[in-house]
N, C-alpha and C. Protein backbone atom coordinates (compact mmCIF):
# COMPACT_ATOMS: atom_id res chain seq x y z
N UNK A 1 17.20 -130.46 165.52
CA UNK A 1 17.97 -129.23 165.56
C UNK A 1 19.43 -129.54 165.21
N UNK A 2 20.13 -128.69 164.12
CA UNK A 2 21.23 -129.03 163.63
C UNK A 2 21.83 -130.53 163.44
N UNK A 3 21.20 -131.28 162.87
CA UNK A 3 21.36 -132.74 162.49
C UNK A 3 23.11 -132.75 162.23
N UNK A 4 23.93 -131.66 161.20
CA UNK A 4 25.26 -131.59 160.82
C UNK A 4 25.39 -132.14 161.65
N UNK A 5 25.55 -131.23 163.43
CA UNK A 5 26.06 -131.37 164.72
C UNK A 5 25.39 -132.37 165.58
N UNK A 6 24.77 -133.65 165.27
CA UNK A 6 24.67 -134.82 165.96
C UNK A 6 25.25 -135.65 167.06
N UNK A 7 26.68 -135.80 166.45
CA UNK A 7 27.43 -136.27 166.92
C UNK A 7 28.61 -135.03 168.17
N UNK A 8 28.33 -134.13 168.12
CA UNK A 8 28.86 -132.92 168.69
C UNK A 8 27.92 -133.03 169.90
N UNK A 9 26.62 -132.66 169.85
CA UNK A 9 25.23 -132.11 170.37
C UNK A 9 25.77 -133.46 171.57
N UNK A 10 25.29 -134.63 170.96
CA UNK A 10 25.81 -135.76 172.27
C UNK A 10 26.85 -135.97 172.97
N UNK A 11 28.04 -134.91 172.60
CA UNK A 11 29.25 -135.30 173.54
C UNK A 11 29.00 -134.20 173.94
N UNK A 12 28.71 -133.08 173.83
CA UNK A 12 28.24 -131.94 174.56
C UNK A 12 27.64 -132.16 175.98
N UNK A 13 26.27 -132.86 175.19
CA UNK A 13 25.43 -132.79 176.40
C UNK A 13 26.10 -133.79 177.42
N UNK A 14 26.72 -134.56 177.12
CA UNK A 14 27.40 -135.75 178.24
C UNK A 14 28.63 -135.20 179.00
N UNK A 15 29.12 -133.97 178.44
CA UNK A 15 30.14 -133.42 179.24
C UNK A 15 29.88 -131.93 180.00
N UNK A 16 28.95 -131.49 179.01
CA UNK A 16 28.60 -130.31 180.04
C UNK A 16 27.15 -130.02 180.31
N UNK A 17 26.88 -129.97 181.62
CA UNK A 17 25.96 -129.75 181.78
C UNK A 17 24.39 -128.70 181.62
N UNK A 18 25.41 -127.28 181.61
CA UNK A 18 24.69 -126.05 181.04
C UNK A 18 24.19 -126.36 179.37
N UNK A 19 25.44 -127.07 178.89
CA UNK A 19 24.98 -127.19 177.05
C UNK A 19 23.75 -127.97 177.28
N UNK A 20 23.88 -128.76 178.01
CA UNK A 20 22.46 -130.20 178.10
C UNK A 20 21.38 -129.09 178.48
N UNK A 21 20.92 -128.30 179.59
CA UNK A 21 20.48 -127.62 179.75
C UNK A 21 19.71 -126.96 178.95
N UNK A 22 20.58 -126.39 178.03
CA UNK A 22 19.71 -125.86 177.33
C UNK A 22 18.77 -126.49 175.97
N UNK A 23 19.97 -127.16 176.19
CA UNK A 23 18.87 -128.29 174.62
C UNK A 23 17.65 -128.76 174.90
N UNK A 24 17.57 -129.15 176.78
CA UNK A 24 16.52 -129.45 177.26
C UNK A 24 15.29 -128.92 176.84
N UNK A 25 15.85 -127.08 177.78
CA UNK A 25 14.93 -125.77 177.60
C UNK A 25 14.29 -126.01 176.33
N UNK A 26 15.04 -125.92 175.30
CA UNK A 26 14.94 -125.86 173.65
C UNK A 26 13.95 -126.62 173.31
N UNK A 27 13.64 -127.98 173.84
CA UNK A 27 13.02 -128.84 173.08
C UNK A 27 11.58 -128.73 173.74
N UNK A 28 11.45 -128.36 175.50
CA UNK A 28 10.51 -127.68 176.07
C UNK A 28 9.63 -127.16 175.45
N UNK A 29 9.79 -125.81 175.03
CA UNK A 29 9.86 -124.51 174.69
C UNK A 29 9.41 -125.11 172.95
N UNK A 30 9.74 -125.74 172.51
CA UNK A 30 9.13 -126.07 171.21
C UNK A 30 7.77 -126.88 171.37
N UNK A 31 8.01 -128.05 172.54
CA UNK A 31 6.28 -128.49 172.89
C UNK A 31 5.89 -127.38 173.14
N UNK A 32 6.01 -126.56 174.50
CA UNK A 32 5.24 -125.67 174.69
C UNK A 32 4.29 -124.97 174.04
N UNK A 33 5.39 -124.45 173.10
CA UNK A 33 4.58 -123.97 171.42
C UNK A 33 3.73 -124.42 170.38
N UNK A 34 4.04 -125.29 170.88
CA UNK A 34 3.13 -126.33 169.92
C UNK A 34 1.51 -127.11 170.57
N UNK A 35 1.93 -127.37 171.81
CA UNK A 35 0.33 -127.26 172.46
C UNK A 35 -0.30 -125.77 172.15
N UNK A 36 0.47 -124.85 172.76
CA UNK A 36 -0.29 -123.33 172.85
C UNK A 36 -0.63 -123.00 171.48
N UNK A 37 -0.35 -122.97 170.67
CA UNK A 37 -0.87 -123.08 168.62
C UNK A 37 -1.84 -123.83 168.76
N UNK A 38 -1.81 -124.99 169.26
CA UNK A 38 -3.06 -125.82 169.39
C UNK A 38 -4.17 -125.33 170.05
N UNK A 39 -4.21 -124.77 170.65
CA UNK A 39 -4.99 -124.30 172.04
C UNK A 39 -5.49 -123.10 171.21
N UNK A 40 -4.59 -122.43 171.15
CA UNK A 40 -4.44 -120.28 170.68
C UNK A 40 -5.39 -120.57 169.25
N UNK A 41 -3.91 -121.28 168.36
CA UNK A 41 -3.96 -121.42 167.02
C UNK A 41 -3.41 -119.92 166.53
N UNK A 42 -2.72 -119.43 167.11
CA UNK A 42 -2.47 -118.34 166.28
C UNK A 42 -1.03 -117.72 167.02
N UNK A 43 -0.33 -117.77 166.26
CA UNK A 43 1.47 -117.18 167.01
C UNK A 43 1.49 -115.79 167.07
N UNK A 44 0.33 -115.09 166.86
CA UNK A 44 0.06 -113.75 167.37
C UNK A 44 -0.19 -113.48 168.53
N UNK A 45 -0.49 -114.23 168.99
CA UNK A 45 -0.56 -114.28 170.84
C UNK A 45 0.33 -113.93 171.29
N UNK A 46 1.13 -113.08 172.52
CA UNK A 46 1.85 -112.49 172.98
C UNK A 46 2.48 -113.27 173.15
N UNK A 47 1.67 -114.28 174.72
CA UNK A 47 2.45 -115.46 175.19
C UNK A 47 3.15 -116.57 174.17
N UNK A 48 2.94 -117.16 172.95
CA UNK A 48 3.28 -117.62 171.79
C UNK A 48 4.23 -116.72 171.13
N UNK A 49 4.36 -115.64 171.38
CA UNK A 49 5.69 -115.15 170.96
C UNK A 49 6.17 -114.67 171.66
N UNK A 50 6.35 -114.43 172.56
CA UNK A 50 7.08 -114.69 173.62
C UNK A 50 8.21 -116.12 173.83
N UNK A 51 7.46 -117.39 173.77
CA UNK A 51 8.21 -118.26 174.10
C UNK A 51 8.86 -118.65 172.85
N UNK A 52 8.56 -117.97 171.95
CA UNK A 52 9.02 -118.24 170.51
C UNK A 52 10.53 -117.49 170.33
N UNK A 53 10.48 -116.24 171.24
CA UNK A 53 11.73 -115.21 171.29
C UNK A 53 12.66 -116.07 171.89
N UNK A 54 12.35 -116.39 173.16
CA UNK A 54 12.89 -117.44 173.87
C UNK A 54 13.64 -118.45 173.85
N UNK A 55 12.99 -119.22 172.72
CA UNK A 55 13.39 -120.88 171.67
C UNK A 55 14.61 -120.15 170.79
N UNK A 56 14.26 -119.31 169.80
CA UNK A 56 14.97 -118.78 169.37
C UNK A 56 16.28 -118.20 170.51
N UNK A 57 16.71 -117.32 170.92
CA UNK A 57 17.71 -117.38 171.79
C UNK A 57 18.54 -118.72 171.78
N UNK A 58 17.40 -119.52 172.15
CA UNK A 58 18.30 -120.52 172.85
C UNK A 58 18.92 -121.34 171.99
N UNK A 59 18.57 -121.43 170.66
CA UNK A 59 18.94 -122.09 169.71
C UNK A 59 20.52 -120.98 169.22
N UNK A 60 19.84 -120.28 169.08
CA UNK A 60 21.07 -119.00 168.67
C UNK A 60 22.78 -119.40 169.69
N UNK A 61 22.52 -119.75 171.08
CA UNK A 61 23.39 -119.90 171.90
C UNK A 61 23.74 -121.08 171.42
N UNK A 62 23.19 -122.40 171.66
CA UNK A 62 23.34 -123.21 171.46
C UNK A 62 24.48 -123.45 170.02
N UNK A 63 24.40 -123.04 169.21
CA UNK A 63 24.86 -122.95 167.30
C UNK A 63 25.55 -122.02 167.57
N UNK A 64 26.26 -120.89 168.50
CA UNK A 64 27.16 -120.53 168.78
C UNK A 64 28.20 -121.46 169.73
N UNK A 65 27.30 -122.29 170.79
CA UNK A 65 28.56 -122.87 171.13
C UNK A 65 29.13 -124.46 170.38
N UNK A 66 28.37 -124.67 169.01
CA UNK A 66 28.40 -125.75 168.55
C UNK A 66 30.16 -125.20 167.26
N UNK A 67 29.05 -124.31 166.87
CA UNK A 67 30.76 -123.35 166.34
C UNK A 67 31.78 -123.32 166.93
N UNK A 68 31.50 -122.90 167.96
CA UNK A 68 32.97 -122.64 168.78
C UNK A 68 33.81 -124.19 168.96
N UNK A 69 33.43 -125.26 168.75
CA UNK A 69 34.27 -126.74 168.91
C UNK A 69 33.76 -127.58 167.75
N UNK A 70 33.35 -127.20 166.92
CA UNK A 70 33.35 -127.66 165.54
C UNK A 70 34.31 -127.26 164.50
């Protein structure tokens, strides 16, 4: 996720905790998805998009607060 911001993403997460947080969530939330495709096989599943709305968000926040100190 945002490779540009590498070097950002790691002083982030080492100074604040909510940013770490969510990258956590983020990377969660992408296994998650990725067993349940496995399982489902199909991102038409509610629950599969659902956590897909979710990932998304969090990425959205995330690349907003990578902007904001880049």
């Amino acid at each position: 996720m945002f490779p540009e911001y590498s070097d950002l993403i790691s002083s982030l997460k080492a100074q604040d905790a909510d940013f770490e947080r969510k990258c956590i969530e983020h990377n969660q939330l992408d296994e998650d998805i990725k067993q349940m495709e496995k399982r489902v096989g199909s991102d038409f599943n509610p629950a599969v998009k659902e956590l897909k709305s979710r990932k998304l968000h969090l990425k959205e926040e995330i690349y907003q607060i990578l902007k904001s100190h880049g």
